[in-house]
Protein backbone atom coordinates (compact mmCIF):
# COMPACT_ATOMS: atom_id res chain seq x y z
CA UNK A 1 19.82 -37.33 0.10
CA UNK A 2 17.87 -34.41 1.85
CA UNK A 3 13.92 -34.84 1.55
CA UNK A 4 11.92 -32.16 -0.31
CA UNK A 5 9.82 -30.00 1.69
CA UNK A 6 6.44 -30.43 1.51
CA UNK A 7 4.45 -28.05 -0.74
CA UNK A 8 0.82 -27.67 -0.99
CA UNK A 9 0.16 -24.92 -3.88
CA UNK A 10 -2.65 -23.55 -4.71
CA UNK A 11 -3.01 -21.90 -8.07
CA UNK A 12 -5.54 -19.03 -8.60
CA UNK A 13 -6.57 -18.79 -12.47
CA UNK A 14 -4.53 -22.36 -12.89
CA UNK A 15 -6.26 -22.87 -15.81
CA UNK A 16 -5.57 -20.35 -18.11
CA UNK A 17 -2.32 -19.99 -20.02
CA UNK A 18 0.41 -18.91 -17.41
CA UNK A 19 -1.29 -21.12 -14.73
CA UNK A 20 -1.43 -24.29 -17.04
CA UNK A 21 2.33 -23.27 -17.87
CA UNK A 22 3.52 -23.00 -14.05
CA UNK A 23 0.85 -26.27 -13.11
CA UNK A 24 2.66 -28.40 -15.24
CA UNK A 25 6.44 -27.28 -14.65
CA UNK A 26 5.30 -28.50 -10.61
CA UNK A 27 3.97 -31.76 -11.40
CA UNK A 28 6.81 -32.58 -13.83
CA UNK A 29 10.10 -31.32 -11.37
CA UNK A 30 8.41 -31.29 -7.91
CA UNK A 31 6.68 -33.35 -5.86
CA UNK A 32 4.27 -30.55 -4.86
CA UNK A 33 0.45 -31.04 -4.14
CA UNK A 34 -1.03 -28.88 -6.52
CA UNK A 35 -4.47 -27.18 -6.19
CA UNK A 36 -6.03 -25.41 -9.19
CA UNK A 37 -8.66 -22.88 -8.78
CA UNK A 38 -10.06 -21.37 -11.53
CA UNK A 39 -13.70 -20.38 -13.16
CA UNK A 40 -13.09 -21.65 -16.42
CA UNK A 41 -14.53 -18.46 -18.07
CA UNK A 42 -11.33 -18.15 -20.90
CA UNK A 43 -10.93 -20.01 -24.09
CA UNK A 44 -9.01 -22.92 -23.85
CA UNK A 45 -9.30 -23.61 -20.01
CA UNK A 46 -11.29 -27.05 -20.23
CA UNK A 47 -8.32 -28.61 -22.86
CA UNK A 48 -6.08 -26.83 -19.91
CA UNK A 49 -7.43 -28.71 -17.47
CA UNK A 50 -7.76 -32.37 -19.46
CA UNK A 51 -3.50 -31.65 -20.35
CA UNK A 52 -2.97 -31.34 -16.15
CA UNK A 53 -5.34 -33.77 -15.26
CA UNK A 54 -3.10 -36.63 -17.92
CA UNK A 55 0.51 -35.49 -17.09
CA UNK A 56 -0.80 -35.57 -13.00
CA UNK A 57 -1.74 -39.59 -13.52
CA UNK A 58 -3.99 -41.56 -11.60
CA UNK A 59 -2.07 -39.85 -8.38
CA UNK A 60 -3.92 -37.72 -6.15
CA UNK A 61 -1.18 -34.38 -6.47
CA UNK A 62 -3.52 -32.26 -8.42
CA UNK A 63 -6.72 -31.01 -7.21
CA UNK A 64 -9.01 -29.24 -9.05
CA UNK A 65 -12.10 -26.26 -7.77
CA UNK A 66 -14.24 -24.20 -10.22
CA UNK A 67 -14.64 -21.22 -8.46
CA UNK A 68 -14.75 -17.56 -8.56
CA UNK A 69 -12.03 -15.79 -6.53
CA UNK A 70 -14.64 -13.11 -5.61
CA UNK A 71 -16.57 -16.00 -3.72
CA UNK A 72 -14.38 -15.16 -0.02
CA UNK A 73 -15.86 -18.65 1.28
CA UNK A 74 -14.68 -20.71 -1.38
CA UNK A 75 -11.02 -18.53 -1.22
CA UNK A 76 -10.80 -19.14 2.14
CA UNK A 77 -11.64 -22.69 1.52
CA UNK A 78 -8.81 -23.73 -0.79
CA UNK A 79 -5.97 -21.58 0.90
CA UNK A 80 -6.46 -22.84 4.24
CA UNK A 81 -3.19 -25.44 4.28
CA UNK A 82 -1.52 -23.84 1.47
CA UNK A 83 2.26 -23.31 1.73
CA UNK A 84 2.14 -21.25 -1.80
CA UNK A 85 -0.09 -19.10 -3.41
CA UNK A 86 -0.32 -17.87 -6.97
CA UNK A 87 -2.29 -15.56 -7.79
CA UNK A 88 -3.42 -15.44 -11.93
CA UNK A 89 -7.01 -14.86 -11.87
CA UNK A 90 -7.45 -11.59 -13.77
CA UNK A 91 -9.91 -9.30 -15.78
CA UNK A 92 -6.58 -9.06 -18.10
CA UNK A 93 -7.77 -6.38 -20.78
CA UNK A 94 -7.77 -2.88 -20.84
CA UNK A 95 -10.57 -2.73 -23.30
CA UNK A 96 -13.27 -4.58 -20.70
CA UNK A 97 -12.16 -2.42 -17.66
CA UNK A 98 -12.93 0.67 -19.94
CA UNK A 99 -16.69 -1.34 -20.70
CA UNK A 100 -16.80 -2.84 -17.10
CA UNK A 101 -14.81 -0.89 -14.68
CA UNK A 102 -17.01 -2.59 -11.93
CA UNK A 103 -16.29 -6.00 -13.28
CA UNK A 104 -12.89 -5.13 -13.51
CA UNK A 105 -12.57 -3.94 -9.94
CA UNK A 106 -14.60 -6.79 -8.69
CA UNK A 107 -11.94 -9.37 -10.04
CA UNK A 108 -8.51 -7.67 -9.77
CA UNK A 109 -9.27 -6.10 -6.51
CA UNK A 110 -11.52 -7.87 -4.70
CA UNK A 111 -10.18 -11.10 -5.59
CA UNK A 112 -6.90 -10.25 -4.58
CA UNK A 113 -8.66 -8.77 -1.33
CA UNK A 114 -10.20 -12.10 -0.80
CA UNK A 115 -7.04 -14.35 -1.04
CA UNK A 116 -4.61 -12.25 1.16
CA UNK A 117 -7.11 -11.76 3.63
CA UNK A 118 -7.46 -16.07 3.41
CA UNK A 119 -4.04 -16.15 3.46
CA UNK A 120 -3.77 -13.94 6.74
CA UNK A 121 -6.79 -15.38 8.77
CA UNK A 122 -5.43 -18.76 8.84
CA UNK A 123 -1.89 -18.14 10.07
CA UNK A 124 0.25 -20.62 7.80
CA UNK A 125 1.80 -17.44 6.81
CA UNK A 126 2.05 -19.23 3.51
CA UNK A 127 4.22 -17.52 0.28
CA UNK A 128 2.21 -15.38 -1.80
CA UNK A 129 3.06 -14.23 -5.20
CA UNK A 130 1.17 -11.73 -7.30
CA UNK A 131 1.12 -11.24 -11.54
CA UNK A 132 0.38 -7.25 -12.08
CA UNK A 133 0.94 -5.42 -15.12
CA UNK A 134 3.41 -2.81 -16.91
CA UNK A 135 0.18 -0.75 -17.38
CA UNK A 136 0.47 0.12 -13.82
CA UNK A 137 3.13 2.83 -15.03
CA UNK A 138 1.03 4.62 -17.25
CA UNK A 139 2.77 6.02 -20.80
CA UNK A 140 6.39 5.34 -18.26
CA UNK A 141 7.06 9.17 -18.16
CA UNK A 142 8.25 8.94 -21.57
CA UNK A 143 9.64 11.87 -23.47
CA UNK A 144 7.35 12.00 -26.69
CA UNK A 145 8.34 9.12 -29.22
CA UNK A 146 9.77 9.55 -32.66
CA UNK A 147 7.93 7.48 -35.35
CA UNK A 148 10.94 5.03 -37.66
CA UNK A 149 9.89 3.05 -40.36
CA UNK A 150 8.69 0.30 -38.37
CA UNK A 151 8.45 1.32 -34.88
CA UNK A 152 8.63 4.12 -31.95
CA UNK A 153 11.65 4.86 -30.47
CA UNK A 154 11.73 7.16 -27.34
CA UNK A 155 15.03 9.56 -27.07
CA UNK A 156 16.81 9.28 -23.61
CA UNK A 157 14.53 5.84 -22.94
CA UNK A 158 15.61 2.28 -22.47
CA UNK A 159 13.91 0.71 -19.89
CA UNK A 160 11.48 1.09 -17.09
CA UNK A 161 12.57 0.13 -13.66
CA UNK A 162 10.34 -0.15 -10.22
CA UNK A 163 11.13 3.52 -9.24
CA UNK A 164 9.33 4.67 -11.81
CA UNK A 165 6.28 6.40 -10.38
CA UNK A 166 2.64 4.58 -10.79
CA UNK A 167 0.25 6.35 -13.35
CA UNK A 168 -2.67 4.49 -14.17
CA UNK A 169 -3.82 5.31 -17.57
CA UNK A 170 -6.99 2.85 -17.49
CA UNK A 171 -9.32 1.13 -14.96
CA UNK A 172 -7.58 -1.85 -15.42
CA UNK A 173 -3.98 -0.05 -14.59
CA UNK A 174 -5.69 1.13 -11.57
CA UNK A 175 -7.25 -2.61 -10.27
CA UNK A 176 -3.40 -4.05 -10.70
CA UNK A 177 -2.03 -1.22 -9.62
CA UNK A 178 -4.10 -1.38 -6.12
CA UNK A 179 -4.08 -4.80 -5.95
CA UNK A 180 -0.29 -5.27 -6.07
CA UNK A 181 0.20 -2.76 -3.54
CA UNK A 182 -2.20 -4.36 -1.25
CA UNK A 183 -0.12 -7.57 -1.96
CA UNK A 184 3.39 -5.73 -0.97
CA UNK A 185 1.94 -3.85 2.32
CA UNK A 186 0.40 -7.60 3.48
CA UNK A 187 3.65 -8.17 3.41
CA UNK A 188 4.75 -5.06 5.65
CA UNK A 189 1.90 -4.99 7.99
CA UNK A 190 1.12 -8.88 8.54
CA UNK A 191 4.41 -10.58 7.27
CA UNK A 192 2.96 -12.51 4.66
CA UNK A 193 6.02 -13.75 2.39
CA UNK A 194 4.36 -11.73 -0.92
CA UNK A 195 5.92 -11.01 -4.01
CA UNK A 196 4.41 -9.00 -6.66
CA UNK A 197 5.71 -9.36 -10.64
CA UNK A 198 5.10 -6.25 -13.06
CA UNK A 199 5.04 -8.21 -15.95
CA UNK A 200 5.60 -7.01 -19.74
CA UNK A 201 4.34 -9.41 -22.12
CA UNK A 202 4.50 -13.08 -22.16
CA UNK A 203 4.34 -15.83 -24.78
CA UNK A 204 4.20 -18.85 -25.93
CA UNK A 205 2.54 -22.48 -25.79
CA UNK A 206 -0.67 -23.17 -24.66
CA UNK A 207 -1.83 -19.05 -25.30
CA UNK A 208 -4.90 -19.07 -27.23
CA UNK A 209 -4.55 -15.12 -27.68
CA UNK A 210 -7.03 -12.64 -28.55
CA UNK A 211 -7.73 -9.19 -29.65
CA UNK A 212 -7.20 -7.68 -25.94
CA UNK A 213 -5.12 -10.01 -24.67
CA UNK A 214 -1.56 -11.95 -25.71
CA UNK A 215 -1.44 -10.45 -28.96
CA UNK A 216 1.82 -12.29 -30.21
CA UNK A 217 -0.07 -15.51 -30.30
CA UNK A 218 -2.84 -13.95 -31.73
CA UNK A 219 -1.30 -12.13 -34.50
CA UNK A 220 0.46 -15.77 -35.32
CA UNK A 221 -2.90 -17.47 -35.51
CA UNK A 222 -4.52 -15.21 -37.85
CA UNK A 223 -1.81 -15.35 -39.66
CA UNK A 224 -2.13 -18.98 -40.41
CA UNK A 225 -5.66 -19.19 -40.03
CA UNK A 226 -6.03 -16.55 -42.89
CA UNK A 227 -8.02 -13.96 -40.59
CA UNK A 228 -7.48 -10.66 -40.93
CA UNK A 229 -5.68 -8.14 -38.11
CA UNK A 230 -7.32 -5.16 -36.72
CA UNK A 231 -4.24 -2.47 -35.90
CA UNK A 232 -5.14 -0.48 -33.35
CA UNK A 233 -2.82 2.84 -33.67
CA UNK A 234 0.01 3.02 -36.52
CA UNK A 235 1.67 -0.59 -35.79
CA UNK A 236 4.91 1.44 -34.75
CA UNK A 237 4.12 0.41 -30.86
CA UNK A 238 6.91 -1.54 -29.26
CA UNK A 239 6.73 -4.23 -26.58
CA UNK A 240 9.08 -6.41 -25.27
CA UNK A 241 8.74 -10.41 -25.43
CA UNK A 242 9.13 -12.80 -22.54
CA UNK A 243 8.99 -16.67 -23.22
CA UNK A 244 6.43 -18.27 -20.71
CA UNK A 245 9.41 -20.58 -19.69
CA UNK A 246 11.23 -17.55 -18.74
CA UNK A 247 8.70 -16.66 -16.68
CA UNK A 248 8.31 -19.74 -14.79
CA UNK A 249 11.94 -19.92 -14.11
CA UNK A 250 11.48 -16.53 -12.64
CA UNK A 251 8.47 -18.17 -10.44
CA UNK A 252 11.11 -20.99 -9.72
CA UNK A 253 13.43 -18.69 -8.82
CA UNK A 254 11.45 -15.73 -6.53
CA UNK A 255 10.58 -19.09 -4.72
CA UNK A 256 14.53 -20.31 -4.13
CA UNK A 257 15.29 -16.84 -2.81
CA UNK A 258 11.75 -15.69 -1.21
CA UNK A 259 14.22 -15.10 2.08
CA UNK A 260 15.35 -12.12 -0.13
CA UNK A 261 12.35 -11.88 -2.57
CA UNK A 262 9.40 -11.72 -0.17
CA UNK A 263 7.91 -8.50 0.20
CA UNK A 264 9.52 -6.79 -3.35
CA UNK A 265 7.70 -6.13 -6.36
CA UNK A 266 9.84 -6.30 -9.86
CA UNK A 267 9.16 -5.93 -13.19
CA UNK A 268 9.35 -8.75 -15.29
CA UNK A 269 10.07 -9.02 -19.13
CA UNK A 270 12.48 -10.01 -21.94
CA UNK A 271 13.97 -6.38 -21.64
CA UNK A 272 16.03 -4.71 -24.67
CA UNK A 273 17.17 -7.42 -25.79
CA UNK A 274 14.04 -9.16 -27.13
CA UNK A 275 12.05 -5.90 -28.05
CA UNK A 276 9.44 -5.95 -31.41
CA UNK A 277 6.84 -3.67 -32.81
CA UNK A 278 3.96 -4.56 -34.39
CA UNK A 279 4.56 -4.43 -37.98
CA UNK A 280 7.87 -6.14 -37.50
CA UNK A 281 5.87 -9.02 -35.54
CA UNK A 282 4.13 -9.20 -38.70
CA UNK A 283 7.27 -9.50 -40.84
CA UNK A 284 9.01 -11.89 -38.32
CA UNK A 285 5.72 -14.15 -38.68
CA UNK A 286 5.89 -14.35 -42.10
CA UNK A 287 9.84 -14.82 -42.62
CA UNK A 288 9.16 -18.43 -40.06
CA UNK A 289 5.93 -19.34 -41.40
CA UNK A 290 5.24 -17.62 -44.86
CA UNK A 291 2.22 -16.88 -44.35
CA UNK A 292 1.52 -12.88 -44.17
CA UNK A 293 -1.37 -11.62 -41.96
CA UNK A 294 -3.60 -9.36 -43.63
CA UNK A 295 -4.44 -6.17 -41.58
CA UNK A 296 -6.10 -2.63 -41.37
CA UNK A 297 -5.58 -0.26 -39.11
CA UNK A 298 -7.95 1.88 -36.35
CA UNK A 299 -8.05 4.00 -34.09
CA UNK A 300 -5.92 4.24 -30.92
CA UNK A 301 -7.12 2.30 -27.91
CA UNK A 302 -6.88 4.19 -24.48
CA UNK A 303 -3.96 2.71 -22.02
CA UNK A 304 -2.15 1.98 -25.09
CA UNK A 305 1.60 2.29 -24.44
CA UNK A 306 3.52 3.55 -27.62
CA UNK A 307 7.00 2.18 -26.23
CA UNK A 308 7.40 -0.13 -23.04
CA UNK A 309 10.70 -2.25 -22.19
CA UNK A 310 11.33 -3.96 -18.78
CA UNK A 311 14.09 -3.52 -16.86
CA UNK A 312 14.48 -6.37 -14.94
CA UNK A 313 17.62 -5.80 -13.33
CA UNK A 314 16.33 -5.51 -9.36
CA UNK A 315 15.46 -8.51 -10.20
CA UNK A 316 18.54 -10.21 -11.66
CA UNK A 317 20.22 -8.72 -8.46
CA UNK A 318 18.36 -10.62 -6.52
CA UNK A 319 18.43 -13.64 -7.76
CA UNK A 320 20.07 -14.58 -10.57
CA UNK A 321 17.62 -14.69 -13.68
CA UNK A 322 17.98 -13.85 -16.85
CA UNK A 323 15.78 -14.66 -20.03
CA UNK A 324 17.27 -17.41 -22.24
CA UNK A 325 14.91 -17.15 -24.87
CA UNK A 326 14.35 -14.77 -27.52
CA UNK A 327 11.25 -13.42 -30.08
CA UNK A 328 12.08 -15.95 -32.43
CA UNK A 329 12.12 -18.88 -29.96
CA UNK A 330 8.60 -17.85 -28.59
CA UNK A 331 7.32 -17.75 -32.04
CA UNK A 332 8.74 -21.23 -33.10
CA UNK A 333 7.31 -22.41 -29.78
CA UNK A 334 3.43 -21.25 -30.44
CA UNK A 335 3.93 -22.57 -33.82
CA UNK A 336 5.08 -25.91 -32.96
CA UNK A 337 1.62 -25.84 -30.06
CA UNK A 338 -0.88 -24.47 -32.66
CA UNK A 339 0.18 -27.47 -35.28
CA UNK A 340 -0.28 -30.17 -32.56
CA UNK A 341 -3.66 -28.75 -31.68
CA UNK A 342 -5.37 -27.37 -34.84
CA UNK A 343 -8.85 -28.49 -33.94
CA UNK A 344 -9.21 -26.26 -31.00
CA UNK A 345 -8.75 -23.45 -33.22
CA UNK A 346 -11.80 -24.23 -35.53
CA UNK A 347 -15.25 -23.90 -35.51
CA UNK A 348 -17.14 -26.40 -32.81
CA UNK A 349 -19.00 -28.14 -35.48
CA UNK A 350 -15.62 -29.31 -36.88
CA UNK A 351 -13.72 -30.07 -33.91
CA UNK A 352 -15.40 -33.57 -33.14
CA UNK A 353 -14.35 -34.71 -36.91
CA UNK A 354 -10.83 -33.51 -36.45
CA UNK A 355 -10.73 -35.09 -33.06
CA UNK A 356 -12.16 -38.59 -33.93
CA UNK A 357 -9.31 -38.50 -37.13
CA UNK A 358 -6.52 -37.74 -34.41
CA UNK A 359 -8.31 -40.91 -32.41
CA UNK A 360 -8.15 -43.23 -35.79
């Protein structure tokens, strides 16, 4: 039997949900040494890092760095025998680059900055790949959108593919948008092996969800937490779904074919297939779980796409993928997470009670 490579990974933002996601999958199937590195700044990233730390074992595979990947020393500290690099540190909503555009640069850019030039001092030449953003394209160069019932529906629109031009409609579309093209051209000009993903939305266990950022989950929670929904726009906006496993078998397999995947960028999503609005979200929710999120709608937020759908088919091309799962399956998936771990979703001073009942 043929010996596994060796594989040392490290995993920028390996904390937070997609990096906790794609940690686990390599301790579980490979025999990878893997390095998180991550500042801990996002809800849920401690219980993140306590999951790794027991499905790793007493072995010494997974190593662990709070950092900051705008801290160049520390970067260049962690990446300096790395085979692999994934990069998921992120300012990751539109409504804090609009507060903090410097903040937001700092992070997306510089970061990113900070790890390819790591990545290119110390000569491993090690495989790179980059999360950015369907915000990168902007409003898609849509025709203007037709208002159903329920959602938006664009007339001569079905997908967005990588030849559609950049338009950066925020300060966060523009830190993605110039960080994954300073990931692609590292690729060009030094040969790094660099892959950047244009990624629709993603779902499913171990996403705490907020306000700005994984809004499936978080329309779910409040849901069954009884909180109530702020709707920002008429609830008509459509989005497609991607399961996180989906995703990670697209990390799996951009890594399988990097001899054909290195230096592209694709967008990533469930595609037509696996497409919901809003208000239908909020209708699916309550057909699984019966419980109906209240809601009240505001204003428009800027950035805000009315219709986006992936089309991942450069990507299919290339390798193989396809999504397996659909909207329903990511729901039942959060579902299933948020009833094994109810006490991280109340207040502190409850959480040791609920904990020490779990314990007895």
């Amino acid at each position: 039997m043929r010996k596994e490579e060796f594989r040392s990974i490290v995993i920028f933002g390996g904390a937070g949900f997609i990096g906790s996601n794609w940690t686990e999958r390599l301790l579980k199937t490979t025999e990878a040494k893997v390095h998180v590195f991550d500042n801990l700044s996002r809800q849920g990233s401690r219980h993140n890092l306590e999951h790794l730390q027991q499905v790793a074992g007493r072995g010494a595979r997974l190593q662990i760095t709070v950092g900051d990947v705008r801290d160049a020393v520390m970067v260049g500290r962690v990446v300096k025998y790395a085979t692999e690099i994934y990069n998921f540190a992120a300012q990751v909503a539109v409504t804090t680059s609009i507060q903090d555009p410097k903040l937001d640069f700092e992070v997306n850019v510089g970061g990113t900055f900070n790890i390819l030039e790591a990545a290119r001092r110390h000569g491993t030449r090690p495989y790179v790949l980059f999360t950015s953003t369907n915000k990168v394209y902007g409003n898609g160069g849509q025709r203007a959108a037709l208002a159903e019932a329920d959602r938006y529906v664009a007339p001569g629109y079905r997908a967005t593919s990588e030849s559609q031009p950049l338009d950066f409609h925020s300060p966060y579309g523009c830190s993605k948008g110039a960080a994954d093209q300073y990931v692609r051209d590292y690729a060009r000009i030094y040969g790094l092996q660099s892959v950047v993903f244009r990624m629709s939305c993603i779902a499913g266990q171990r996403q705490f969800g907020s306000e700005d950022q994984g809004w499936v989950a978080h329309f779910l929670y409040s849901a069954l937490e009884g909180h109530p929904l702020t709707i920002y726009g008429d609830g008509r906006q459509v989005r497609d779904v991607l399961h996180i496993d989906d995703l990670l078998n697209a990390f799996e397999a951009a890594y399988a074919n990097r001899a054909r995947t290195a230096g592209e960028i694709y967008n990533i999503g469930g595609g037509a297939e696996n497409t919901i609005s809003l208000l239908e979200l909020i209708d699916r929710i309550e057909a699984l779980t019966g419980s109906r999120a209240a809601y009240r709608f505001s204003n428009s937020r800027a950035g805000d796409q009315l219709v986006y759908v992936t089309d991942f088919g450069k990507f299919t091309e290339h390798t193989g993928w396809q999504p397996k799962h659909g909207v329903d399956a990511v729901l039942r998936g959060i579902l299933q997470w948020h009833r094994g771990n109810r006490e991280l979703f109340v207040p502190p001073a409850l959480q040791s009670e609920l904990l020490a009942r779990r314990v007895a």
